[in-house]
C-alpha atoms as a PDB file:
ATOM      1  CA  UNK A   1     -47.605 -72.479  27.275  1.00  0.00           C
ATOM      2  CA  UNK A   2     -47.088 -74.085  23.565  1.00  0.00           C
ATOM      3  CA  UNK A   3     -44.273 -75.218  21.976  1.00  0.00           C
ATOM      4  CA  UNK A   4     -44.552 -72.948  18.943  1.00  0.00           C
ATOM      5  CA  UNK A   5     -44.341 -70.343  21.658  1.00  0.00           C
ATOM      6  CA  UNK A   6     -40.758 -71.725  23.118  1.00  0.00           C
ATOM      7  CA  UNK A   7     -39.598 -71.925  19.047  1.00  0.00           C
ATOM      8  CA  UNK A   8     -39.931 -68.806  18.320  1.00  0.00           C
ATOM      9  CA  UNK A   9     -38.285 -67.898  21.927  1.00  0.00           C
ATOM     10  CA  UNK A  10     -35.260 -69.625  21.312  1.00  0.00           C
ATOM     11  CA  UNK A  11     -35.511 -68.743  17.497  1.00  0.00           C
ATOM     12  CA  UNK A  12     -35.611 -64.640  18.148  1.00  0.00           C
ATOM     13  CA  UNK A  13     -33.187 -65.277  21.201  1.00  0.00           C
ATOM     14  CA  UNK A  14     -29.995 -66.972  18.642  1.00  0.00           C
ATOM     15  CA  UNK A  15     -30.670 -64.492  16.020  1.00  0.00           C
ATOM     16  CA  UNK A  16     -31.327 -61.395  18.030  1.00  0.00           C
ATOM     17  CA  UNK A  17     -33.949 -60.028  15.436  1.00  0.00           C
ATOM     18  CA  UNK A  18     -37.657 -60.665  14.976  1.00  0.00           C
ATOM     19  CA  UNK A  19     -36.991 -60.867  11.537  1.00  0.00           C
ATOM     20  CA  UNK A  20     -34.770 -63.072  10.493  1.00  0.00           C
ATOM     21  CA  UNK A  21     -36.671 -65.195  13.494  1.00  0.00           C
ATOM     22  CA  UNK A  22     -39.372 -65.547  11.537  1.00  0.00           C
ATOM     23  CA  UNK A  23     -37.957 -66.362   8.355  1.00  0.00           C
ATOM     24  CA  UNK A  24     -36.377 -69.602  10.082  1.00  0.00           C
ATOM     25  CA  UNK A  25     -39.462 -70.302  11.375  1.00  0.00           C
ATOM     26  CA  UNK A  26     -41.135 -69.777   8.389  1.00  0.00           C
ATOM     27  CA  UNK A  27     -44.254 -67.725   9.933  1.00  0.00           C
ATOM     28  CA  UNK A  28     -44.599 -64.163   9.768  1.00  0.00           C
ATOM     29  CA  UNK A  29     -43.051 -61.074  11.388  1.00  0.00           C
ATOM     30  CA  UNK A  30     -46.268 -60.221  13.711  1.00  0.00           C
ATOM     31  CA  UNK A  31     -47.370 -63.846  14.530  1.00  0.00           C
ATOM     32  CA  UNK A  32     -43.694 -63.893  16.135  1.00  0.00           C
ATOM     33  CA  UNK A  33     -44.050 -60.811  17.772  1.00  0.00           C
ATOM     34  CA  UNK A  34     -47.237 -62.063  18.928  1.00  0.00           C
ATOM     35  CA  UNK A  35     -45.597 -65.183  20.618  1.00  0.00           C
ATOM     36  CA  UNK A  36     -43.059 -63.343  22.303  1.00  0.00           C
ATOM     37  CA  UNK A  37     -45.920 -61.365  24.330  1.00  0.00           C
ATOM     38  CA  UNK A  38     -47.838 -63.900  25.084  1.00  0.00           C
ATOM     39  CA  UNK A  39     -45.463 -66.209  26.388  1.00  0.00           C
ATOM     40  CA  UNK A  40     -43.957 -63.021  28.457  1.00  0.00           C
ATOM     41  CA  UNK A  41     -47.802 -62.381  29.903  1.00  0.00           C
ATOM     42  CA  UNK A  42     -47.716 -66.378  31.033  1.00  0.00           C
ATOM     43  CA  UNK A  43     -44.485 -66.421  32.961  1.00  0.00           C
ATOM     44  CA  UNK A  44     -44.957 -62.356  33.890  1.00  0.00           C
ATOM     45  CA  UNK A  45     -41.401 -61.840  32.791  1.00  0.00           C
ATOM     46  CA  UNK A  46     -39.737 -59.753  30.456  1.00  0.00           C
ATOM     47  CA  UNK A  47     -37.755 -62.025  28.153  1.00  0.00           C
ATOM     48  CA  UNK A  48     -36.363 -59.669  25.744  1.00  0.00           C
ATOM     49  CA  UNK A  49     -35.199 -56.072  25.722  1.00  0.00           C
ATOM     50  CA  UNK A  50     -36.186 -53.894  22.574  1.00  0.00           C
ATOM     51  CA  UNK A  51     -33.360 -52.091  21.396  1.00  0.00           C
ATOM     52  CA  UNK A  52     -32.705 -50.050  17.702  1.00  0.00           C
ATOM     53  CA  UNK A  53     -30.181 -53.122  16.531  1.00  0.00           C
ATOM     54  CA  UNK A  54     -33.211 -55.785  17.414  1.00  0.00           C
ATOM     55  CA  UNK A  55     -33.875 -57.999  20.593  1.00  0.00           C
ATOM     56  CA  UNK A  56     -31.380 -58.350  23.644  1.00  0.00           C
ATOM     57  CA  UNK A  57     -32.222 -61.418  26.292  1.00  0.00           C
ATOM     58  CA  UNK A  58     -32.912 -59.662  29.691  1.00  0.00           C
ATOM     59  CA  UNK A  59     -31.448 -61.608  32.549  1.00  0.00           C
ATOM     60  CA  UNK A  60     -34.746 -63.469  33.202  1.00  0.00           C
ATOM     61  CA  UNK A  61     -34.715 -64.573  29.168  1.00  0.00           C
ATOM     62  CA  UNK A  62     -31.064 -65.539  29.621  1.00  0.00           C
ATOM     63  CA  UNK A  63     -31.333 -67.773  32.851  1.00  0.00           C
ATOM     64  CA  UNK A  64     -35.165 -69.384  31.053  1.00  0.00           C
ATOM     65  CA  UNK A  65     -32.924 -69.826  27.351  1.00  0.00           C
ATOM     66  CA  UNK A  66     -31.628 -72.920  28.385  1.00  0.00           C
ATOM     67  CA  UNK A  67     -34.535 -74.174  29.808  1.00  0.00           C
ATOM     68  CA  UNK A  68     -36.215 -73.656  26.511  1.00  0.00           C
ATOM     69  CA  UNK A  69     -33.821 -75.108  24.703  1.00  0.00           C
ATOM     70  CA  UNK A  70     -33.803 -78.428  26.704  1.00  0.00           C
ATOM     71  CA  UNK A  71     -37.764 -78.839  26.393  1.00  0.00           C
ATOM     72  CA  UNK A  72     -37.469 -78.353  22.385  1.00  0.00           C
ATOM     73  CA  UNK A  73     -34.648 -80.849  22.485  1.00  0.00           C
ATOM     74  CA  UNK A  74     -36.054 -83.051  24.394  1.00  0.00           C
ATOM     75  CA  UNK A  75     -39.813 -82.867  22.337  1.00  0.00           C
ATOM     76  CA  UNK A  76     -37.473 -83.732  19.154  1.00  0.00           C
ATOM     77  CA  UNK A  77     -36.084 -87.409  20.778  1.00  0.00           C
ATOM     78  CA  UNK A  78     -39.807 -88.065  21.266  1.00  0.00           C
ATOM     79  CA  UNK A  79     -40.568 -87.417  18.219  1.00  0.00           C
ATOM     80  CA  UNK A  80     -37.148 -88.930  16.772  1.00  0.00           C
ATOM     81  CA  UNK A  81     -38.214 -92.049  18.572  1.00  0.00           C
ATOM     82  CA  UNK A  82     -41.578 -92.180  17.230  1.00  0.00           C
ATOM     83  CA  UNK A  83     -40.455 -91.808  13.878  1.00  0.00           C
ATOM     84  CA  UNK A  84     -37.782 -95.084  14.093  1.00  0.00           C
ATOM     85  CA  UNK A  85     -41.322 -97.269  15.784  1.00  0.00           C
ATOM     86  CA  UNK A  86     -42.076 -97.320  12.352  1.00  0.00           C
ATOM     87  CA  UNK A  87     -39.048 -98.789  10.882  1.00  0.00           C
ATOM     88  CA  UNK A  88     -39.292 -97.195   7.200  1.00  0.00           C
ATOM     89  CA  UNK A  89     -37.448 -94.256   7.199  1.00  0.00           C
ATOM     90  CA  UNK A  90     -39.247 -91.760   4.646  1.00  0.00           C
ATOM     91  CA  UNK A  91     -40.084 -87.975   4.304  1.00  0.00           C
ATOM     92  CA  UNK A  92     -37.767 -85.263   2.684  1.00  0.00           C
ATOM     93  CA  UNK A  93     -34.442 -84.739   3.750  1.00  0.00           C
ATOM     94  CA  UNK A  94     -32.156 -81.110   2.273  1.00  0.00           C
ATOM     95  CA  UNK A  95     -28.412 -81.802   1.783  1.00  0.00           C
ATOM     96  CA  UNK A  96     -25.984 -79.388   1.338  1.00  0.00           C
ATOM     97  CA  UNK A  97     -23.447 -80.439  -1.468  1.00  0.00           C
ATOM     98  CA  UNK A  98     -20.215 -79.085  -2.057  1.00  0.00           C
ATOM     99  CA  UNK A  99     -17.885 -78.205  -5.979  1.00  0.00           C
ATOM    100  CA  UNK A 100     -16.562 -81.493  -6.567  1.00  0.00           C
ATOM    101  CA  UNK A 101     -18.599 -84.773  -6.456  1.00  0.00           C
ATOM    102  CA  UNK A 102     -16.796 -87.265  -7.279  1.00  0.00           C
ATOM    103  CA  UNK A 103     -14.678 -86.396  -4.302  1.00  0.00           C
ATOM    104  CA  UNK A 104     -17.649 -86.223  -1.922  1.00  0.00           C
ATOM    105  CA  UNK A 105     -19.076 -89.398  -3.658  1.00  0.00           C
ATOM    106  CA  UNK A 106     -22.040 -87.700  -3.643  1.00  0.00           C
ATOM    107  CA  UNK A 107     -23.148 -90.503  -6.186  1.00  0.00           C
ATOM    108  CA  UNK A 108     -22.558 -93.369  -4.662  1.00  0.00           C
ATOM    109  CA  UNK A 109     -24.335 -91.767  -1.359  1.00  0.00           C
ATOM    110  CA  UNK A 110     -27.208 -90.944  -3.618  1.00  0.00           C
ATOM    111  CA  UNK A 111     -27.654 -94.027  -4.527  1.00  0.00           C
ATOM    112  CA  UNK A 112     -27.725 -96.276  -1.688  1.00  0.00           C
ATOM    113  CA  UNK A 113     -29.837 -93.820   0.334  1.00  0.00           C
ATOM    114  CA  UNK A 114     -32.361 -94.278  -2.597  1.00  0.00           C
ATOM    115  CA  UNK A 115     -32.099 -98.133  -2.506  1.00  0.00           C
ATOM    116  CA  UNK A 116     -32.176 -98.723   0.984  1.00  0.00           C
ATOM    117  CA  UNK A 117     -34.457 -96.312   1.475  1.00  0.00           C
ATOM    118  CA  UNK A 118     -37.001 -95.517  -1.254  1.00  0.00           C
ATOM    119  CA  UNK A 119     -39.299 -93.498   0.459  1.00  0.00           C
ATOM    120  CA  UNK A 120     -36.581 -91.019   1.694  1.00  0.00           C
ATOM    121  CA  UNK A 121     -36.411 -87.880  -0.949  1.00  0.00           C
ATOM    122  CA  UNK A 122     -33.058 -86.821  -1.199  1.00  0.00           C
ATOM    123  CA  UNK A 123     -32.492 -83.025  -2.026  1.00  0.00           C
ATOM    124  CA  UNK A 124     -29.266 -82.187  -2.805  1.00  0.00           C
ATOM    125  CA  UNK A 125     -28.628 -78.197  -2.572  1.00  0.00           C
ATOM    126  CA  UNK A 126     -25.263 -77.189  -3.988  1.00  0.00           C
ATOM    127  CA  UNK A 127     -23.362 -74.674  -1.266  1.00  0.00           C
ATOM    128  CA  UNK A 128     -20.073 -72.889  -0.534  1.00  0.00           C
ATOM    129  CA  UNK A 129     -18.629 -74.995   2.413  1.00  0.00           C
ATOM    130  CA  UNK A 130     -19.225 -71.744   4.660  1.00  0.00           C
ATOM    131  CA  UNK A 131     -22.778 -71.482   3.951  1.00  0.00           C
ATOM    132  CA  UNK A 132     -23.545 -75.218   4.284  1.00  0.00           C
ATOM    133  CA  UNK A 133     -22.582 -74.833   7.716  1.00  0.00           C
ATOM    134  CA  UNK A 134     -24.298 -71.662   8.365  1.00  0.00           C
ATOM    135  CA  UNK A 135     -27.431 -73.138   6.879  1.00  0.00           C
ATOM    136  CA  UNK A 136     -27.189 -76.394   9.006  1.00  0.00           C
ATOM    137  CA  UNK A 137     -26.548 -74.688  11.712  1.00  0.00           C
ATOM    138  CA  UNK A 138     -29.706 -72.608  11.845  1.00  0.00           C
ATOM    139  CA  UNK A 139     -32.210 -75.285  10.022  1.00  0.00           C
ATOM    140  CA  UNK A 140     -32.380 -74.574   6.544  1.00  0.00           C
ATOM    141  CA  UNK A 141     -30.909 -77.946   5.419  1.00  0.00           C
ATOM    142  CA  UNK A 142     -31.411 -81.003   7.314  1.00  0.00           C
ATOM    143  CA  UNK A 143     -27.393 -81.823   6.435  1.00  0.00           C
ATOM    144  CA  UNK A 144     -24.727 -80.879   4.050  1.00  0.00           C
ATOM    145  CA  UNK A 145     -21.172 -82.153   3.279  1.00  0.00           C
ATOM    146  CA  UNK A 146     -18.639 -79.173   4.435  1.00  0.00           C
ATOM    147  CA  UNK A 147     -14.555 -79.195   5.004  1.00  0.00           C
ATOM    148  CA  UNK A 148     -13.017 -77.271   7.882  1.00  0.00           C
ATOM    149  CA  UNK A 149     -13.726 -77.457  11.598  1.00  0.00           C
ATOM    150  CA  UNK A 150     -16.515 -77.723  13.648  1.00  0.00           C
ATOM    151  CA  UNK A 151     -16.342 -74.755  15.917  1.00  0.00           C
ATOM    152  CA  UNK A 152     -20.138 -74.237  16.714  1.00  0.00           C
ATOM    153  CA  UNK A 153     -21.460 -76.591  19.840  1.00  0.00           C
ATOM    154  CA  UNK A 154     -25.092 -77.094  17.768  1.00  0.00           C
ATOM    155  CA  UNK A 155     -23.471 -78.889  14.906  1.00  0.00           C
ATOM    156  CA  UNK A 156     -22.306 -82.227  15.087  1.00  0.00           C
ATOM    157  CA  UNK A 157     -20.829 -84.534  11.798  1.00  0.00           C
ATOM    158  CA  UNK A 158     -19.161 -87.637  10.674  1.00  0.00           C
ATOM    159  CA  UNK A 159     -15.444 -87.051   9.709  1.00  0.00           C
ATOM    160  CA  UNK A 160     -15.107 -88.833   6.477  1.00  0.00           C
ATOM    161  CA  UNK A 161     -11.142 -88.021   5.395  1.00  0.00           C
ATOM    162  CA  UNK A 162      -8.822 -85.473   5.968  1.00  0.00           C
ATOM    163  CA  UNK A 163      -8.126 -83.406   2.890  1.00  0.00           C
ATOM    164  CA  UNK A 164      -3.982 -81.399   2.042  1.00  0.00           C
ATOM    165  CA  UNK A 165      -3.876 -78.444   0.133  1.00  0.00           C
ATOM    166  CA  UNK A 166      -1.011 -77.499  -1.580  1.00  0.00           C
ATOM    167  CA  UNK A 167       0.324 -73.124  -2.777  1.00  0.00           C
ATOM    168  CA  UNK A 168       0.002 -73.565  -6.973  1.00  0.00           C
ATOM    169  CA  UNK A 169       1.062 -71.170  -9.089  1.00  0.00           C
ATOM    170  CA  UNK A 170       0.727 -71.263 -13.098  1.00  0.00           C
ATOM    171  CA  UNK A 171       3.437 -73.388 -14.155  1.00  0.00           C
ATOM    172  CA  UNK A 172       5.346 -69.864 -16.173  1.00  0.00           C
ATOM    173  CA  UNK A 173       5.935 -68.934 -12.769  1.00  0.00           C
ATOM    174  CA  UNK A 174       7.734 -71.644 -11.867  1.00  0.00           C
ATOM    175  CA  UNK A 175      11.222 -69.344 -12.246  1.00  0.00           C
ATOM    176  CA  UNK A 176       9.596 -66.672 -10.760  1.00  0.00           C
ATOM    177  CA  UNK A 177       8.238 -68.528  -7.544  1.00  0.00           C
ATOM    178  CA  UNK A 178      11.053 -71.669  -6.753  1.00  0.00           C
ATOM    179  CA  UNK A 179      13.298 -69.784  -4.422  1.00  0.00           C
ATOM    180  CA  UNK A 180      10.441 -66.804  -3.662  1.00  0.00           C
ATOM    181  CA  UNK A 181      10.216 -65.952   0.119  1.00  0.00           C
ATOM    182  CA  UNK A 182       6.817 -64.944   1.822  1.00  0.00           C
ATOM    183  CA  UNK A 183       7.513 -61.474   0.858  1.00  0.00           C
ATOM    184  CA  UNK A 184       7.829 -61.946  -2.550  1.00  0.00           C
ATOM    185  CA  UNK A 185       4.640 -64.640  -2.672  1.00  0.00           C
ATOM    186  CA  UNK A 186       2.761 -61.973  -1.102  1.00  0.00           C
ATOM    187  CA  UNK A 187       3.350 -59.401  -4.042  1.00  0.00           C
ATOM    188  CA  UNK A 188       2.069 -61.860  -6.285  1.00  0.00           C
ATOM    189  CA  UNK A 189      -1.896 -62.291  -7.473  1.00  0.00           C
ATOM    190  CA  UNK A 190      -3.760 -65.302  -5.361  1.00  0.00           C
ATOM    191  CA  UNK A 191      -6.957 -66.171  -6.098  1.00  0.00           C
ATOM    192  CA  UNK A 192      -9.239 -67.101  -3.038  1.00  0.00           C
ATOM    193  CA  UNK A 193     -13.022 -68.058  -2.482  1.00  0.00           C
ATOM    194  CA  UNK A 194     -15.542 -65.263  -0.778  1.00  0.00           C
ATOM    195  CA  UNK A 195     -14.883 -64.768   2.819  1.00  0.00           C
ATOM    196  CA  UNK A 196     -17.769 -67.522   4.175  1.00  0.00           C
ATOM    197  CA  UNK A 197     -15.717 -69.895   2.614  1.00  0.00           C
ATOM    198  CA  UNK A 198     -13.621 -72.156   4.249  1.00  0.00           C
ATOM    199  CA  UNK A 199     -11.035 -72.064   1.936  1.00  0.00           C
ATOM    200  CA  UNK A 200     -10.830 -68.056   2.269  1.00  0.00           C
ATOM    201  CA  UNK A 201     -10.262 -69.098   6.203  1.00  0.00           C
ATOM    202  CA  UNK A 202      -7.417 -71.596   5.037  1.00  0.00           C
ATOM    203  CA  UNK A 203      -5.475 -68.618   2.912  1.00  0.00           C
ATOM    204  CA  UNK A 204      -6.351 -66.017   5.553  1.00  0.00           C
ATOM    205  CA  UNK A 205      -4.622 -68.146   8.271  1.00  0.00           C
ATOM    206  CA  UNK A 206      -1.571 -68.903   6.260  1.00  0.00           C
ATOM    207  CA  UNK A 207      -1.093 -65.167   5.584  1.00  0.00           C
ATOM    208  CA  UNK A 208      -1.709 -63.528   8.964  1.00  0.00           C
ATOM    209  CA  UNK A 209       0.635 -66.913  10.044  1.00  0.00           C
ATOM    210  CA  UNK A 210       3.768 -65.053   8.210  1.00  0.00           C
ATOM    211  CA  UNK A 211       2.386 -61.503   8.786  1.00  0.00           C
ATOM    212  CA  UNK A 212       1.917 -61.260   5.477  1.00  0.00           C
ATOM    213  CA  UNK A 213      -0.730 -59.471   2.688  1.00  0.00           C
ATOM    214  CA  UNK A 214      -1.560 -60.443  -0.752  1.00  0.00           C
ATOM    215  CA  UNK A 215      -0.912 -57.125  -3.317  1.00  0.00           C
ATOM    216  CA  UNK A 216      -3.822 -58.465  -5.449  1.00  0.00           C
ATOM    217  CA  UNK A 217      -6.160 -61.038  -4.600  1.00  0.00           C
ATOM    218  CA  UNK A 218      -9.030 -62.225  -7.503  1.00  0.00           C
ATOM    219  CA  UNK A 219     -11.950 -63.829  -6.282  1.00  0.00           C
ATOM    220  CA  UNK A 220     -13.584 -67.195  -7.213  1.00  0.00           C
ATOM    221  CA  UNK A 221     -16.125 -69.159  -5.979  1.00  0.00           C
ATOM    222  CA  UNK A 222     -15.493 -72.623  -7.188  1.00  0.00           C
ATOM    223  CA  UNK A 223     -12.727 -75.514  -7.009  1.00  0.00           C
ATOM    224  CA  UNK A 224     -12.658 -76.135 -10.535  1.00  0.00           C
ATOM    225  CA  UNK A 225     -12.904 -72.458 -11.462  1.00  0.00           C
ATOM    226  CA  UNK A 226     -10.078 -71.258  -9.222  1.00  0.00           C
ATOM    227  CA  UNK A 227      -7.642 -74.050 -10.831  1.00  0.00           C
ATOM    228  CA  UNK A 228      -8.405 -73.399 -14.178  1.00  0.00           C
ATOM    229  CA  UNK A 229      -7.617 -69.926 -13.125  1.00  0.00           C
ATOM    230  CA  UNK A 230      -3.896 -71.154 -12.309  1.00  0.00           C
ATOM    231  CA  UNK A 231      -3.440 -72.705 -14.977  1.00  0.00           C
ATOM    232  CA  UNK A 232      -4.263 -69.523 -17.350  1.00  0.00           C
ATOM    233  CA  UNK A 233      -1.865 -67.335 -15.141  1.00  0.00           C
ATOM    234  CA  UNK A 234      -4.330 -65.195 -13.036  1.00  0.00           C
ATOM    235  CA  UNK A 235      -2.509 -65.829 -10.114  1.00  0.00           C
ATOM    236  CA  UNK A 236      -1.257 -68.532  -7.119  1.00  0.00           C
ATOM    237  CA  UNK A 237      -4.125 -70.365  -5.161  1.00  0.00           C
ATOM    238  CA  UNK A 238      -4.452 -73.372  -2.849  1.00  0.00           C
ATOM    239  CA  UNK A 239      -5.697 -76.290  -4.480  1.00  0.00           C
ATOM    240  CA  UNK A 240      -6.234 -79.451  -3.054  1.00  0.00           C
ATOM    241  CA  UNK A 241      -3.492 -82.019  -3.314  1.00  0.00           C
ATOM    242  CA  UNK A 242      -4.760 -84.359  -5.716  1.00  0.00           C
ATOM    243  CA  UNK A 243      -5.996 -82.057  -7.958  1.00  0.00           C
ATOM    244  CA  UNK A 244      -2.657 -80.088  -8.033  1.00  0.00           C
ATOM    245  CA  UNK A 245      -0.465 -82.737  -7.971  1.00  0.00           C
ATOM    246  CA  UNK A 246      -2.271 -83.788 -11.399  1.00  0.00           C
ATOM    247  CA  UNK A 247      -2.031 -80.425 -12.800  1.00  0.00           C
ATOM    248  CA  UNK A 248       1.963 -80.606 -11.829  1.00  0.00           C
ATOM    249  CA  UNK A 249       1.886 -84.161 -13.973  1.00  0.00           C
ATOM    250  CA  UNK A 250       0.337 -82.180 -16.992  1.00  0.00           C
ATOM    251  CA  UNK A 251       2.721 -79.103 -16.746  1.00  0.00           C
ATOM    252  CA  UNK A 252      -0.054 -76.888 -16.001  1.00  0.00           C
ATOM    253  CA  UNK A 253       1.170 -75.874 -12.492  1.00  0.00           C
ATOM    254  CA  UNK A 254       4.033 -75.819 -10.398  1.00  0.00           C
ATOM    255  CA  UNK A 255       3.955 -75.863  -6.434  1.00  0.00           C
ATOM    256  CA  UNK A 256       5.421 -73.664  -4.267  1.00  0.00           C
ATOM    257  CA  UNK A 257       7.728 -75.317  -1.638  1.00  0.00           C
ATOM    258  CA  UNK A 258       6.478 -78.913   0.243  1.00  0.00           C
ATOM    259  CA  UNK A 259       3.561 -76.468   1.839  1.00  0.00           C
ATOM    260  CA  UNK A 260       0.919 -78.474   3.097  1.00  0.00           C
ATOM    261  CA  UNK A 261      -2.154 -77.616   4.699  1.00  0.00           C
ATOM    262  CA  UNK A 262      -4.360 -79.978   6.605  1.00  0.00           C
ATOM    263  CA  UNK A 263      -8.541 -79.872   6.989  1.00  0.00           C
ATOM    264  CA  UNK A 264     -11.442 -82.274   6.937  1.00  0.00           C
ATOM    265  CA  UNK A 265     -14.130 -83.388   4.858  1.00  0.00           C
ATOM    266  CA  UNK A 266     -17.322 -83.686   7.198  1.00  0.00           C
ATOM    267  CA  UNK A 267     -21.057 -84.716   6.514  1.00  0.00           C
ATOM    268  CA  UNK A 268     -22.760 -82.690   9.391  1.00  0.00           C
ATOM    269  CA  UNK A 269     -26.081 -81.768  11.002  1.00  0.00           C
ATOM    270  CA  UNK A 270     -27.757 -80.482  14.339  1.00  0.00           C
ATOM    271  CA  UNK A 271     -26.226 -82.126  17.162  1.00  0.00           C
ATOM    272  CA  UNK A 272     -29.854 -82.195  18.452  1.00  0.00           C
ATOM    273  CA  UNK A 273     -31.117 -84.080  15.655  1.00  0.00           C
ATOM    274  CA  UNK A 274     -28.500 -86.899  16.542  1.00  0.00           C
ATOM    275  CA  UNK A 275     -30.927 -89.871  17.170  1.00  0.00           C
ATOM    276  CA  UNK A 276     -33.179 -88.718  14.338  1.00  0.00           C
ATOM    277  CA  UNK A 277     -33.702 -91.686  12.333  1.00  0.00           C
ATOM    278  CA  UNK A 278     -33.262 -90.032   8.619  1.00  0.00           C
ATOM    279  CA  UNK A 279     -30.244 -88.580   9.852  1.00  0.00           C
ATOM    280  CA  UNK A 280     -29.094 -92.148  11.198  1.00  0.00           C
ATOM    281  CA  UNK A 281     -29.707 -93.630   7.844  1.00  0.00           C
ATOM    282  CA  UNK A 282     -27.765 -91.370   5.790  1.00  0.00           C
ATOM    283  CA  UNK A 283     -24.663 -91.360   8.633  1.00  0.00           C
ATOM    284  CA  UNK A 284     -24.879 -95.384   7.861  1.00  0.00           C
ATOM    285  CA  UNK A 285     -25.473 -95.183   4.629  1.00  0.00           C
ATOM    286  CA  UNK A 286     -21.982 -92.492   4.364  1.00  0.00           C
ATOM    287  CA  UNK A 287     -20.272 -95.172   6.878  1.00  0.00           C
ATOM    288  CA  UNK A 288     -20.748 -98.129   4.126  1.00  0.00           C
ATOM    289  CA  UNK A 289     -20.118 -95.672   1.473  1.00  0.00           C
ATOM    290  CA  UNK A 290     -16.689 -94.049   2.812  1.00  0.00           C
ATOM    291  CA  UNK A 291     -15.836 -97.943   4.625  1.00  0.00           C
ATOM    292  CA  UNK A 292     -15.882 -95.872   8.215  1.00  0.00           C
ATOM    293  CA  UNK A 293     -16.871 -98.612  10.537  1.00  0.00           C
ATOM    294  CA  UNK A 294     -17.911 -97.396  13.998  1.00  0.00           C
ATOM    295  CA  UNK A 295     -17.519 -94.256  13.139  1.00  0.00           C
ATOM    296  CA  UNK A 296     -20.619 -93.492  12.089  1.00  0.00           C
ATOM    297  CA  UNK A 297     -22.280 -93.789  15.790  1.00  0.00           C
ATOM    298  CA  UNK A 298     -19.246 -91.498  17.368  1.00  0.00           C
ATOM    299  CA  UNK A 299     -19.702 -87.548  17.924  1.00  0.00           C
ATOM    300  CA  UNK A 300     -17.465 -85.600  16.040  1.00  0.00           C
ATOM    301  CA  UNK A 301     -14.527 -84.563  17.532  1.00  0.00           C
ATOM    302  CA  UNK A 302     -13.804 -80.261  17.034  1.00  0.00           C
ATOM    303  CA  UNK A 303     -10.319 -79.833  15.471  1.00  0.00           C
ATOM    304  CA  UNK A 304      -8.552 -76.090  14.308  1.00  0.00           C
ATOM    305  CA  UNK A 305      -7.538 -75.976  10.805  1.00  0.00           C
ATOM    306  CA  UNK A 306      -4.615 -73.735  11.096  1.00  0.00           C
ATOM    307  CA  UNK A 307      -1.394 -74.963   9.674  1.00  0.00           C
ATOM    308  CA  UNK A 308       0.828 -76.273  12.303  1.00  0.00           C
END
């Protein structure tokens, strides 16, 4: 039995296609394929269950997925231990980056990770917050900054501030929105992010909150890009607190009631890949950075970011 053989085992079992298996994996389609059946001929069990939508555990596959798991977890501490013997911490390390930088400090993380550690490459990969997590989550970046909550037991993170948004609407409206009920927000334009985007899940809870449905809803994809979109009247958006209270200063904006809504900013990664020691440098380095303390060596802690 080889480990290759248990990766793409676990790999085909969490994404229930051969397929996209082996474009995690980076291998191809029939080398997968190939792994599956020979791993099946050395325990003489069926693991998986060919159907038209892809690959369904059988009950054997489902009791030995754990199993699996544990031994690929357990090879990565090895080799996470191995790795901090030597001391330097080098290689190449992906991180997912999110629209504003100066509020990540992606900078000043940058930069320290580079002096402390000069033979670490730092790859910074710029990502909705939805698909940072989605690509953490299954291995395509080693990290990535992302705001909301952690609902997914494989990801783990280091909580670096909570972050308010506030309901803006282009300051013209102000007439038309400072005694407005839900109702009458509702019949007016909003401007949200795509649907993997955390922000889309922040709008989509406050509406289904108040039973409620935007008549017209524009879509955007950036922070900067749905503010400025505001401003020039397209329609009402949340926009986090600092940047619309500074719009409000400037007369560009006006905000709709003392609405606030509460999530996190997070720097997160595989919970397996905990003890790694490149991920250990950057949570330290993010600790110093952000002035976190002992945070940086405690497991996150999974919050919901529905209003209250």
């Amino acid at each position: 039995m080889e480990l290759y053989q248990l990766r793409s085992f676990v790999a085909v079992a969490e994404a229930g296609h051969v397929t996209r298996a082996a474009e995690k994996l980076h291998v191809s389609q029939p080398a997968v394929s190939a792994q599956i059946k020979a791993l099946e001929e050395q325990l003489d069990l069926a693991l998986f269950e060919r159907t038209p939508g892809g690959m369904e555990l059988t009950f054997a596959g489902q009791r030995l997925l754990a199993d699996a798991q544990n031994v690929l977890a357990t090879v990565q501490v090895l080799r996470n231990h191995a790795r901090a013997l030597t001391k330097e911490v080098a290689g190449k390390v992906s991180v997912g980056t999110l629209s504003d930088p100066n509020f990540t400090r992606v900078g000043e993380f940058l930069n320290a990770t580079v002096e402390r550690h000069p033979l670490l490459q730092v790859e910074l990969h710029h990502e909705v917050s939805g698909a940072a997590f989605a690509k953490v989550r299954d291995g395509e970046l080693d990290a990535g900054f992302y705001f909301g909550a952690l609902a997914h037991p494989g990801v783990d993170g280091l909580r670096l501030r909570g972050i308010v948004y506030r309901v803006a609407a282009p300051a013209a409206w102000k007439k038309r929105v400072l005694d407005a009920d839900w109702a009458a927000i509702a019949k007016l334009p909003w401007v949200i992010t795509p649907p993997i985007s955390t922000h889309h899940h922040l709008v989509r809870a406050l509406f289904d909150k108040h039973r409620i449905e935007p008549t017209k809803v524009v879509e955007a994809d950036q922070e900067f890009v749905i503010a400025s979109l505001v401003v020039s009247g397209v329609g009402l958006s949340l926009i986090r607190e600092e940047l619309a209270l500074e719009k409000e200063a400037a007369g560009e904006v006006c905000l709709w009631r003392d609405l606030r809504l509460d999530t996190d900013l997070w720097f997160i990664y595989r919970a397996e890949r905990e003890s790694d020691p490149v991920i250990r440098a950057m949570l330290d380095v993010l600790s110093d950075t952000w002035k976190l303390g002992a945070q940086a060596g405690a497991h996150a802690e999974r919050t919901s970011d529905l209003p209250a």
